[in-house]
N, C-alpha and C. Protein backbone atom coordinates (compact mmCIF):
# COMPACT_ATOMS: atom_id res chain seq x y z
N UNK A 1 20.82 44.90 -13.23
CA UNK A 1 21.03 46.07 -12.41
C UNK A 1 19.75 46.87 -12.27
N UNK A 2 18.99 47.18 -13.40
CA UNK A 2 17.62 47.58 -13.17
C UNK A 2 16.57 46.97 -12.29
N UNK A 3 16.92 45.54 -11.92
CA UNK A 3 15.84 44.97 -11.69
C UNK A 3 16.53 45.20 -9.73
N UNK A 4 17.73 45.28 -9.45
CA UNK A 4 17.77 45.75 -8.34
C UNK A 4 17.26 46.88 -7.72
N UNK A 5 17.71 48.27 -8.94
CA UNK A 5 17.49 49.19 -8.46
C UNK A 5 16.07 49.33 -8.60
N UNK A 6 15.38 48.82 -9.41
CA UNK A 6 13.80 48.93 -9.26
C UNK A 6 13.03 48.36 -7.86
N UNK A 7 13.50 47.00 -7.66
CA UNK A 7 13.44 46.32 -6.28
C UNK A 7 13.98 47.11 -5.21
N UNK A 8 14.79 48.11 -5.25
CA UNK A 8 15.27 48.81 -4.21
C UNK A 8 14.03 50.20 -3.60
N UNK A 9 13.77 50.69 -5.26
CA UNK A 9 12.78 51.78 -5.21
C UNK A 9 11.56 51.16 -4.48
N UNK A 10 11.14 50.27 -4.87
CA UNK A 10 9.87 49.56 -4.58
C UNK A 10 10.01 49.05 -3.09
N UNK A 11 11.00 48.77 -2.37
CA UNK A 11 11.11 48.60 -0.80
C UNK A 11 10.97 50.25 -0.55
N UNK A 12 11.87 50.88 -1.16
CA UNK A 12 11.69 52.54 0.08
C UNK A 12 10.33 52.99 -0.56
N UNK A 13 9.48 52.51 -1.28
CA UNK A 13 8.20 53.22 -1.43
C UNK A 13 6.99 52.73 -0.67
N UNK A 14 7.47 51.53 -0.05
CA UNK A 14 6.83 50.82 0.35
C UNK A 14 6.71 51.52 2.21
N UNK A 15 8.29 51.45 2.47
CA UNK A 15 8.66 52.14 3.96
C UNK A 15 7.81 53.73 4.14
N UNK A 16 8.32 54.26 2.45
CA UNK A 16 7.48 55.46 3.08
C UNK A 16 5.92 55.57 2.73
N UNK A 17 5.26 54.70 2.41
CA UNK A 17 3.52 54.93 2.78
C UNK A 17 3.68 54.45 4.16
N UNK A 18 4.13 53.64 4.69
CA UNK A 18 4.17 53.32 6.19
C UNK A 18 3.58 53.84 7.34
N UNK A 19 3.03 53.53 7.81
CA UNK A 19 2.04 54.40 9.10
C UNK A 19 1.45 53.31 10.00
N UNK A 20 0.69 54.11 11.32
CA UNK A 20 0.31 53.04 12.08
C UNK A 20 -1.17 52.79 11.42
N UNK A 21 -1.36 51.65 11.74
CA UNK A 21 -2.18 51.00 10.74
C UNK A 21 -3.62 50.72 12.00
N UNK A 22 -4.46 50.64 11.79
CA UNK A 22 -6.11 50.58 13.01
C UNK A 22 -5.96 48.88 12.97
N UNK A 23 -6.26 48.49 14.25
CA UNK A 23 -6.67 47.27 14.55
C UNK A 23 -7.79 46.58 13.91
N UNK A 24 -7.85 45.69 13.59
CA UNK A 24 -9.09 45.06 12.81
C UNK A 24 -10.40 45.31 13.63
N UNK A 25 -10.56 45.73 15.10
CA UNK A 25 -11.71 46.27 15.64
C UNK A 25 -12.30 47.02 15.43
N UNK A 26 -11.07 48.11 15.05
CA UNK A 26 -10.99 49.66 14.26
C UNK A 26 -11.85 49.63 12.90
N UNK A 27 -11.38 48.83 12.26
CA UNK A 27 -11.32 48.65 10.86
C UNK A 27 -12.38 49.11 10.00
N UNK A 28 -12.30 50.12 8.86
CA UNK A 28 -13.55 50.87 8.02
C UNK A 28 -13.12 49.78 6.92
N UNK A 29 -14.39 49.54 6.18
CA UNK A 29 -14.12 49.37 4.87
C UNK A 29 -13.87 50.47 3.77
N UNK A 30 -12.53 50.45 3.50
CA UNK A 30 -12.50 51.45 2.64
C UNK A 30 -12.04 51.30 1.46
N UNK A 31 -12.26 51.54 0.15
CA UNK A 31 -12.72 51.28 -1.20
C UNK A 31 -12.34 52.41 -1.83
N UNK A 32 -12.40 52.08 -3.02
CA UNK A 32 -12.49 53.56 -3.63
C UNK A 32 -12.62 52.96 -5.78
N UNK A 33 -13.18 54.16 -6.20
CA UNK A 33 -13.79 54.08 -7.60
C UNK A 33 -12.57 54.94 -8.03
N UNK A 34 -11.92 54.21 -9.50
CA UNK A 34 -11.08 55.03 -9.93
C UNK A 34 -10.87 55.59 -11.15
N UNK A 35 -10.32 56.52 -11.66
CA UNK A 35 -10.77 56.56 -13.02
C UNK A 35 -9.68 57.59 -13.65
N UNK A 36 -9.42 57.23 -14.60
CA UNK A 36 -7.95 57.44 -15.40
C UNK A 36 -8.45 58.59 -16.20
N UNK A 37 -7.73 59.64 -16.78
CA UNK A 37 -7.54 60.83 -17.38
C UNK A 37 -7.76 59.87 -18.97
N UNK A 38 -8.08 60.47 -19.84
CA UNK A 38 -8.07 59.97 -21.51
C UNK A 38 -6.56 59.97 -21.53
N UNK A 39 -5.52 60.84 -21.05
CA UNK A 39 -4.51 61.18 -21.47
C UNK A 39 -4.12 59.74 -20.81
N UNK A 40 -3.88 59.25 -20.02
CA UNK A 40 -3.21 58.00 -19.46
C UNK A 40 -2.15 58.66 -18.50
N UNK A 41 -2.12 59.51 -18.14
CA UNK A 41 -1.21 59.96 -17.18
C UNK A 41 -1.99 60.76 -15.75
N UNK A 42 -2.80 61.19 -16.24
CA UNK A 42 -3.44 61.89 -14.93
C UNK A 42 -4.84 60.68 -14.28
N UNK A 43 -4.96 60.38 -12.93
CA UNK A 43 -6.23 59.84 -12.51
C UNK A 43 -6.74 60.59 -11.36
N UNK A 44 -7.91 59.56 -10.94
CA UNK A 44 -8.69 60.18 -9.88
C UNK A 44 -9.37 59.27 -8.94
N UNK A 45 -8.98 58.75 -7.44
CA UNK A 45 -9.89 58.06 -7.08
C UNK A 45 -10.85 58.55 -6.17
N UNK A 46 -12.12 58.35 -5.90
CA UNK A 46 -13.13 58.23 -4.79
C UNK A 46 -13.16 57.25 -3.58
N UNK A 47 -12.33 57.98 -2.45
CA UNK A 47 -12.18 57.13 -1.44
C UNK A 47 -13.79 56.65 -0.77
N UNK A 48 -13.68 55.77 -0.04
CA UNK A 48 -14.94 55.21 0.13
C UNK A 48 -14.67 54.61 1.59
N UNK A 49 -15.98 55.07 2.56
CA UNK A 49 -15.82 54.53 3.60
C UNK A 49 -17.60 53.44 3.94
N UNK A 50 -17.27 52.68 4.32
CA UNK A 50 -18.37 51.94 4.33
C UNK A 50 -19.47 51.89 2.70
N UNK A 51 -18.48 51.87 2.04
CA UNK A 51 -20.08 51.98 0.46
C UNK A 51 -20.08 53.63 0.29
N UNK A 52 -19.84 54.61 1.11
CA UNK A 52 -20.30 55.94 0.89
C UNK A 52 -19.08 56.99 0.60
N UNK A 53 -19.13 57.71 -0.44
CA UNK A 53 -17.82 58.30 -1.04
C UNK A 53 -17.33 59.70 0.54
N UNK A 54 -16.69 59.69 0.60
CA UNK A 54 -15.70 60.71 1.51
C UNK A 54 -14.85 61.50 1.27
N UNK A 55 -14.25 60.99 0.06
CA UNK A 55 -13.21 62.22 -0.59
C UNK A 55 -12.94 61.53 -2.01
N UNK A 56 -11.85 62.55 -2.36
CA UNK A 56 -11.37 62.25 -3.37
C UNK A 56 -9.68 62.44 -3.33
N UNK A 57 -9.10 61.51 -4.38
CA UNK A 57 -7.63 62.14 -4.16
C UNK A 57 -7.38 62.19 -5.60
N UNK A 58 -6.57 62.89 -6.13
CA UNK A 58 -6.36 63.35 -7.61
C UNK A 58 -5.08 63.39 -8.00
N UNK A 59 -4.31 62.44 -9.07
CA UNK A 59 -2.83 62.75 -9.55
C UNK A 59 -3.49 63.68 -10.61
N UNK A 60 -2.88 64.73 -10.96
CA UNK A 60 -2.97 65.72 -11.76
C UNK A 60 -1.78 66.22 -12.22
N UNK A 61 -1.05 65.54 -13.83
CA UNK A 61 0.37 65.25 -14.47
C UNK A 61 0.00 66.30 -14.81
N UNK A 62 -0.38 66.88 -15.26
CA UNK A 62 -0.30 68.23 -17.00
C UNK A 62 -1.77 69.49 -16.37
N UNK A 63 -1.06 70.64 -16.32
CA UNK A 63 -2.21 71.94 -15.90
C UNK A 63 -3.49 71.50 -16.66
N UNK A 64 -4.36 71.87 -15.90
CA UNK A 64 -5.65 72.23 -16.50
C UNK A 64 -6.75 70.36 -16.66
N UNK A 65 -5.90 69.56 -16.58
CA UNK A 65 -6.28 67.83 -16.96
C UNK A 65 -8.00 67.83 -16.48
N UNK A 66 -7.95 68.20 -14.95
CA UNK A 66 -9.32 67.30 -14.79
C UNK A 66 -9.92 69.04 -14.12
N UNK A 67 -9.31 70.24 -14.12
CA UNK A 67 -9.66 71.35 -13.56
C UNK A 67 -9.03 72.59 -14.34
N UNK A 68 -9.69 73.49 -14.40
CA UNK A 68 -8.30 74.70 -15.34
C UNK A 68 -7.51 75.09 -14.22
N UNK A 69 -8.01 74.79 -13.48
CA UNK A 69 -7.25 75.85 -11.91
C UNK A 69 -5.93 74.49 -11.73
N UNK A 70 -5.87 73.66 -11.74
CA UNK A 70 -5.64 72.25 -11.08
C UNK A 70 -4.19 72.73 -12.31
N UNK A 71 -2.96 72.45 -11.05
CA UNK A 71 -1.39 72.47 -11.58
C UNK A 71 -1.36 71.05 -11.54
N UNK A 72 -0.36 71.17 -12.75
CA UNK A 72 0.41 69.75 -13.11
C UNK A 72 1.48 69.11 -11.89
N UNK A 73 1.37 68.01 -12.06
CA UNK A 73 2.80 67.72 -10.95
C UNK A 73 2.33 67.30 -9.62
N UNK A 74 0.58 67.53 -9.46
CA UNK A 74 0.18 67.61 -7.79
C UNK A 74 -0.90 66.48 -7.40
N UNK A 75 -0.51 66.53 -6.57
CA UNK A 75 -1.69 65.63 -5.40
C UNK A 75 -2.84 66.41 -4.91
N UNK A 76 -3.62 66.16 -5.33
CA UNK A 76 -4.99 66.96 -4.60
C UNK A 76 -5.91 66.25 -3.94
N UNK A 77 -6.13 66.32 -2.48
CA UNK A 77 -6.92 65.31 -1.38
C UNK A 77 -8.10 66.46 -0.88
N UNK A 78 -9.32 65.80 -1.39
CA UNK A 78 -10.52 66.27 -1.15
C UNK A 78 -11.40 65.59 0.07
N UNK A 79 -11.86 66.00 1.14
CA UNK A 79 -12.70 65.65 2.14
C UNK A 79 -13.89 66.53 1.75
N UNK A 80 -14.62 65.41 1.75
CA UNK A 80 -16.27 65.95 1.63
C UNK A 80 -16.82 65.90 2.96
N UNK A 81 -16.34 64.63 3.81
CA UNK A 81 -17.83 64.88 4.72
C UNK A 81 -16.93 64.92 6.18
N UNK A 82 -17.86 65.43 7.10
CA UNK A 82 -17.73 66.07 8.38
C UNK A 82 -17.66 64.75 9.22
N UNK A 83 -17.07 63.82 9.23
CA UNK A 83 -17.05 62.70 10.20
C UNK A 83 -16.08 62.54 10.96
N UNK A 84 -15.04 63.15 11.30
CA UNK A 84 -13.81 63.36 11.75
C UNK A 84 -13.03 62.26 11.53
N UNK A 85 -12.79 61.83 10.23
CA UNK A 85 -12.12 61.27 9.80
C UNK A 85 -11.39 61.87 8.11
N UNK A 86 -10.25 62.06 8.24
CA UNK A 86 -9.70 62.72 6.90
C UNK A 86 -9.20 62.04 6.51
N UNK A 87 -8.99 62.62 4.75
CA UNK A 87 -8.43 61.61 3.18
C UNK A 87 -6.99 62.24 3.30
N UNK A 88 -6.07 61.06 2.61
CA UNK A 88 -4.76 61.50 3.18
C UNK A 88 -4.59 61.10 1.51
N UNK A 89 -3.94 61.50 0.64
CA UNK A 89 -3.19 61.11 -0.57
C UNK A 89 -1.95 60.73 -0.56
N UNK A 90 -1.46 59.54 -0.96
CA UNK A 90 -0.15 58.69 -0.95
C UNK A 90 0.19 59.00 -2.14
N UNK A 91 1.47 59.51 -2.72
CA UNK A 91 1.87 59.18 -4.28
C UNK A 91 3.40 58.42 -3.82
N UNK A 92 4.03 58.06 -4.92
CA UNK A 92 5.18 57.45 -4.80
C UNK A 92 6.06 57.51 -6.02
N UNK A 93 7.14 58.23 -6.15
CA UNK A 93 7.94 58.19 -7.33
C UNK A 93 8.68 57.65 -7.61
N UNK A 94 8.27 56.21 -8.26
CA UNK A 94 8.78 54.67 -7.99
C UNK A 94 10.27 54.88 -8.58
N UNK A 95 11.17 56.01 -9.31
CA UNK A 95 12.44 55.89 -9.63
C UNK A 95 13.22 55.68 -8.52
N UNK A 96 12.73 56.96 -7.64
CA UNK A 96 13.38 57.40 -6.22
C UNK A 96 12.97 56.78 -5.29
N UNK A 97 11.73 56.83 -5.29
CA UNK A 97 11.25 56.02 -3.75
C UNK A 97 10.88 57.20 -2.86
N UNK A 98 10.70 58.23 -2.87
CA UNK A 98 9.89 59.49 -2.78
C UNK A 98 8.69 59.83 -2.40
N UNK A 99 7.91 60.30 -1.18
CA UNK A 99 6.62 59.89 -1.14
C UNK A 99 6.42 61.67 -1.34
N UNK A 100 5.20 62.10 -1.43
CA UNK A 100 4.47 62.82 -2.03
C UNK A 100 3.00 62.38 -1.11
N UNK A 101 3.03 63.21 -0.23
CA UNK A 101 1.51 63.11 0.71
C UNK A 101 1.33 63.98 1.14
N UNK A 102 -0.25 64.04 1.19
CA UNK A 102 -0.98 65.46 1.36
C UNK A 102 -2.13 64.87 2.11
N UNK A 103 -2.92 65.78 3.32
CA UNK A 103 -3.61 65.23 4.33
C UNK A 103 -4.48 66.03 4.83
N UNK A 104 -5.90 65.98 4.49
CA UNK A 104 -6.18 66.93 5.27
C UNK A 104 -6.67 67.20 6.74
N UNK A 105 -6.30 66.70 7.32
CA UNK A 105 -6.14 66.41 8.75
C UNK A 105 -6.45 67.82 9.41
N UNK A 106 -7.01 67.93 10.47
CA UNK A 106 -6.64 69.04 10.94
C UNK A 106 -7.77 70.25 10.23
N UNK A 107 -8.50 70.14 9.27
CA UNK A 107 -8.83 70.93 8.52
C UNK A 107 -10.21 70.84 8.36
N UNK A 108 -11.33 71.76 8.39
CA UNK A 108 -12.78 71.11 8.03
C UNK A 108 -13.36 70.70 6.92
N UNK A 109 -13.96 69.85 6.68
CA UNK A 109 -14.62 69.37 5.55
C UNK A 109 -15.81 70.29 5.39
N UNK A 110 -16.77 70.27 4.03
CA UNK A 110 -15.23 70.04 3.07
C UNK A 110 -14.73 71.04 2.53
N UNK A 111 -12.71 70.64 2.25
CA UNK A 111 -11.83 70.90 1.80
C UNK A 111 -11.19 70.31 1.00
N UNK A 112 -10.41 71.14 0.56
CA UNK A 112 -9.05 70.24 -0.60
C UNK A 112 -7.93 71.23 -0.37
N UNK A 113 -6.85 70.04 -0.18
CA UNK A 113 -5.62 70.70 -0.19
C UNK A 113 -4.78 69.75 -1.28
N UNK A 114 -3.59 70.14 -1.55
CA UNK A 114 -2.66 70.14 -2.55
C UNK A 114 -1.15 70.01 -2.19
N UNK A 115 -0.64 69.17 -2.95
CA UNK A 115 1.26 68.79 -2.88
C UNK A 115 1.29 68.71 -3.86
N UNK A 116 2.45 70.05 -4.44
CA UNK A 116 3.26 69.96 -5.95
C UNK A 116 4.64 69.72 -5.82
N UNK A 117 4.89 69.04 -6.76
CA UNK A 117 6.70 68.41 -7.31
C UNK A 117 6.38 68.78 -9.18
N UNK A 118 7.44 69.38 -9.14
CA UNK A 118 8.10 69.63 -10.09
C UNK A 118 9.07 68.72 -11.20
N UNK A 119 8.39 67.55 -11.50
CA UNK A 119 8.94 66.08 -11.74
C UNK A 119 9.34 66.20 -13.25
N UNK A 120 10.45 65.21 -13.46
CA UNK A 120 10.95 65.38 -15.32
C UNK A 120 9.69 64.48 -15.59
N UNK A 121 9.44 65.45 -17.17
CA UNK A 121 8.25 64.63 -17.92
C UNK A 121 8.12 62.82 -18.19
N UNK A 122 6.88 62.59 -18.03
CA UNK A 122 7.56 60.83 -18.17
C UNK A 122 7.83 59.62 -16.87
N UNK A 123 8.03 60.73 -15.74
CA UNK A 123 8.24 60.28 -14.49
C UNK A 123 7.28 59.07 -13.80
N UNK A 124 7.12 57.85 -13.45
CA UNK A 124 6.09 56.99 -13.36
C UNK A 124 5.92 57.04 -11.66
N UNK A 125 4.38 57.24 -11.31
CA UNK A 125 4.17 57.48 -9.79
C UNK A 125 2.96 56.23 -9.76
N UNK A 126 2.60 56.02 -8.49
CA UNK A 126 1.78 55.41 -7.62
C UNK A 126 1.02 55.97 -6.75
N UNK A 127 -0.54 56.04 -7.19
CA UNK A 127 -0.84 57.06 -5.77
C UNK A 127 -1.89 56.42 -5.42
N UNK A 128 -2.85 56.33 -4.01
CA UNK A 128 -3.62 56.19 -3.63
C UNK A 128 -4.49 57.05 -2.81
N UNK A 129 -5.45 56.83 -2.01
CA UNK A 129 -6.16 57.41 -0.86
C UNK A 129 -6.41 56.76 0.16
N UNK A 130 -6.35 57.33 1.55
CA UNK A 130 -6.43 56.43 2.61
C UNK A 130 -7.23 57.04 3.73
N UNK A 131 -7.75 56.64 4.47
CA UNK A 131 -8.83 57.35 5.46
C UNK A 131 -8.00 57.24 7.13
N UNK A 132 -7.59 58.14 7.49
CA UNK A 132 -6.83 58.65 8.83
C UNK A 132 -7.78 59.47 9.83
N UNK A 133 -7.20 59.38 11.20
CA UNK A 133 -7.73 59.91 12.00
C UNK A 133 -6.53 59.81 13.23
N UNK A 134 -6.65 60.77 13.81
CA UNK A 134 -5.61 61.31 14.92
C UNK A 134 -4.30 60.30 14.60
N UNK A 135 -3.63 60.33 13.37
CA UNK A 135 -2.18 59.37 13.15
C UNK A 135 -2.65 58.00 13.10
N UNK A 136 -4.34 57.41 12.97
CA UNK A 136 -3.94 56.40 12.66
C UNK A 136 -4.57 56.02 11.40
N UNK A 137 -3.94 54.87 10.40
CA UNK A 137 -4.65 55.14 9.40
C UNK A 137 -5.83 53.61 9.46
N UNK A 138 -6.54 53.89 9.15
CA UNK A 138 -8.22 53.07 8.97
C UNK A 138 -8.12 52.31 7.64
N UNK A 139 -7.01 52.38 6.40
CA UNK A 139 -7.64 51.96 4.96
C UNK A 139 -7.40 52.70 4.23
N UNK A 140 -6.92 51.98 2.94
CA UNK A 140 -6.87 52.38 1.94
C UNK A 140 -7.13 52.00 0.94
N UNK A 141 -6.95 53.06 -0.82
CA UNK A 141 -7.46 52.21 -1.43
C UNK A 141 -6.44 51.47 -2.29
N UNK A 142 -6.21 50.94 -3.18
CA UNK A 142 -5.14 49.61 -3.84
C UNK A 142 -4.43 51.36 -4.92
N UNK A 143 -3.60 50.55 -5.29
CA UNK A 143 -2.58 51.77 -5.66
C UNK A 143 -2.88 51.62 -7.42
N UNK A 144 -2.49 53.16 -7.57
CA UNK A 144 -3.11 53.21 -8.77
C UNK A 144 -1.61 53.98 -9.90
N UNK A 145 -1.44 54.02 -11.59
CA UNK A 145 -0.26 54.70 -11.66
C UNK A 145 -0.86 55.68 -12.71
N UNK A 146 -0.04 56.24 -12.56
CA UNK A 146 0.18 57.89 -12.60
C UNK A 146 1.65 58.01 -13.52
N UNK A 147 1.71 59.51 -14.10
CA UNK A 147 3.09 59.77 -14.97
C UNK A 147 2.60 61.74 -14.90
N UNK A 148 4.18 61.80 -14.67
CA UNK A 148 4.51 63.04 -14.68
C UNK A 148 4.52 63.55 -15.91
């Protein structure tokens, strides 16, 4: 029964990162460097477009982890550079199937914006970073886990 309902979570987490995706003409290489909290619950990746960093996206489980300012529970998507292309943060709360995205679209670099959930302790997520522009997305980077 677990292994359904886990297989079930893992299809609707899948539906909701879902987006229109750039044609391989389109196509950025996008990458990203990642790097885990000591605690094992909080990370951080460096999205990457062509070799050159562009943002950042941040699971941040427990206040204060990688910032004192930085709340527990949130997604934080950082755009550094002015190319009109923005970092979009994917999380996924593989119990539910729940997406958790934050984008900064729309917004000038650089910025950082933020999505908080209020999750029971222990909670196991999936998050990534992905490089968008006017709804479409260019790339992302491989999914990384996270705990509430």
């Amino acid at each position: 029964m677990k292994l359904r309902t886990y297989a079930a979570a893992t299809a609707a987490a899948a539906a909701a990162l879902a987006v229109v995706t750039a044609t391989p003409a389109q196509a950025l290489s996008v990458t990203g460097d990642y790097q885990q909290h000591k605690n094992k619950l909080s990370g951080y990746v460096h999205v990457k477009i062509d070799g050159k960093k562009a943002g950042t996206v941040t699971w941040n489980a427990d206040p204060g982890d990688w910032d004192v300012n930085y709340l527990g529970d949130s997604l934080y998507v950082r755009d550094s550079r002015s190319d009109g292309y923005a970092i979009q943060g994917e999380a996924i709360v593989l119990s539910t199937g729940e997406g958790i995205n934050v984008s900064t679209s729309g917004k000038t670099a650089p910025v950082e914006v933020r999505k908080t959930r209020n999750l029971p302790e222990g909670t196991k997520i999936r998050f990534r970073g992905c490089v968008v522009k006017k709804g479409v997305k260019y790339g992302c980077t491989p999914l990384y886990d996270g705990k509430a």
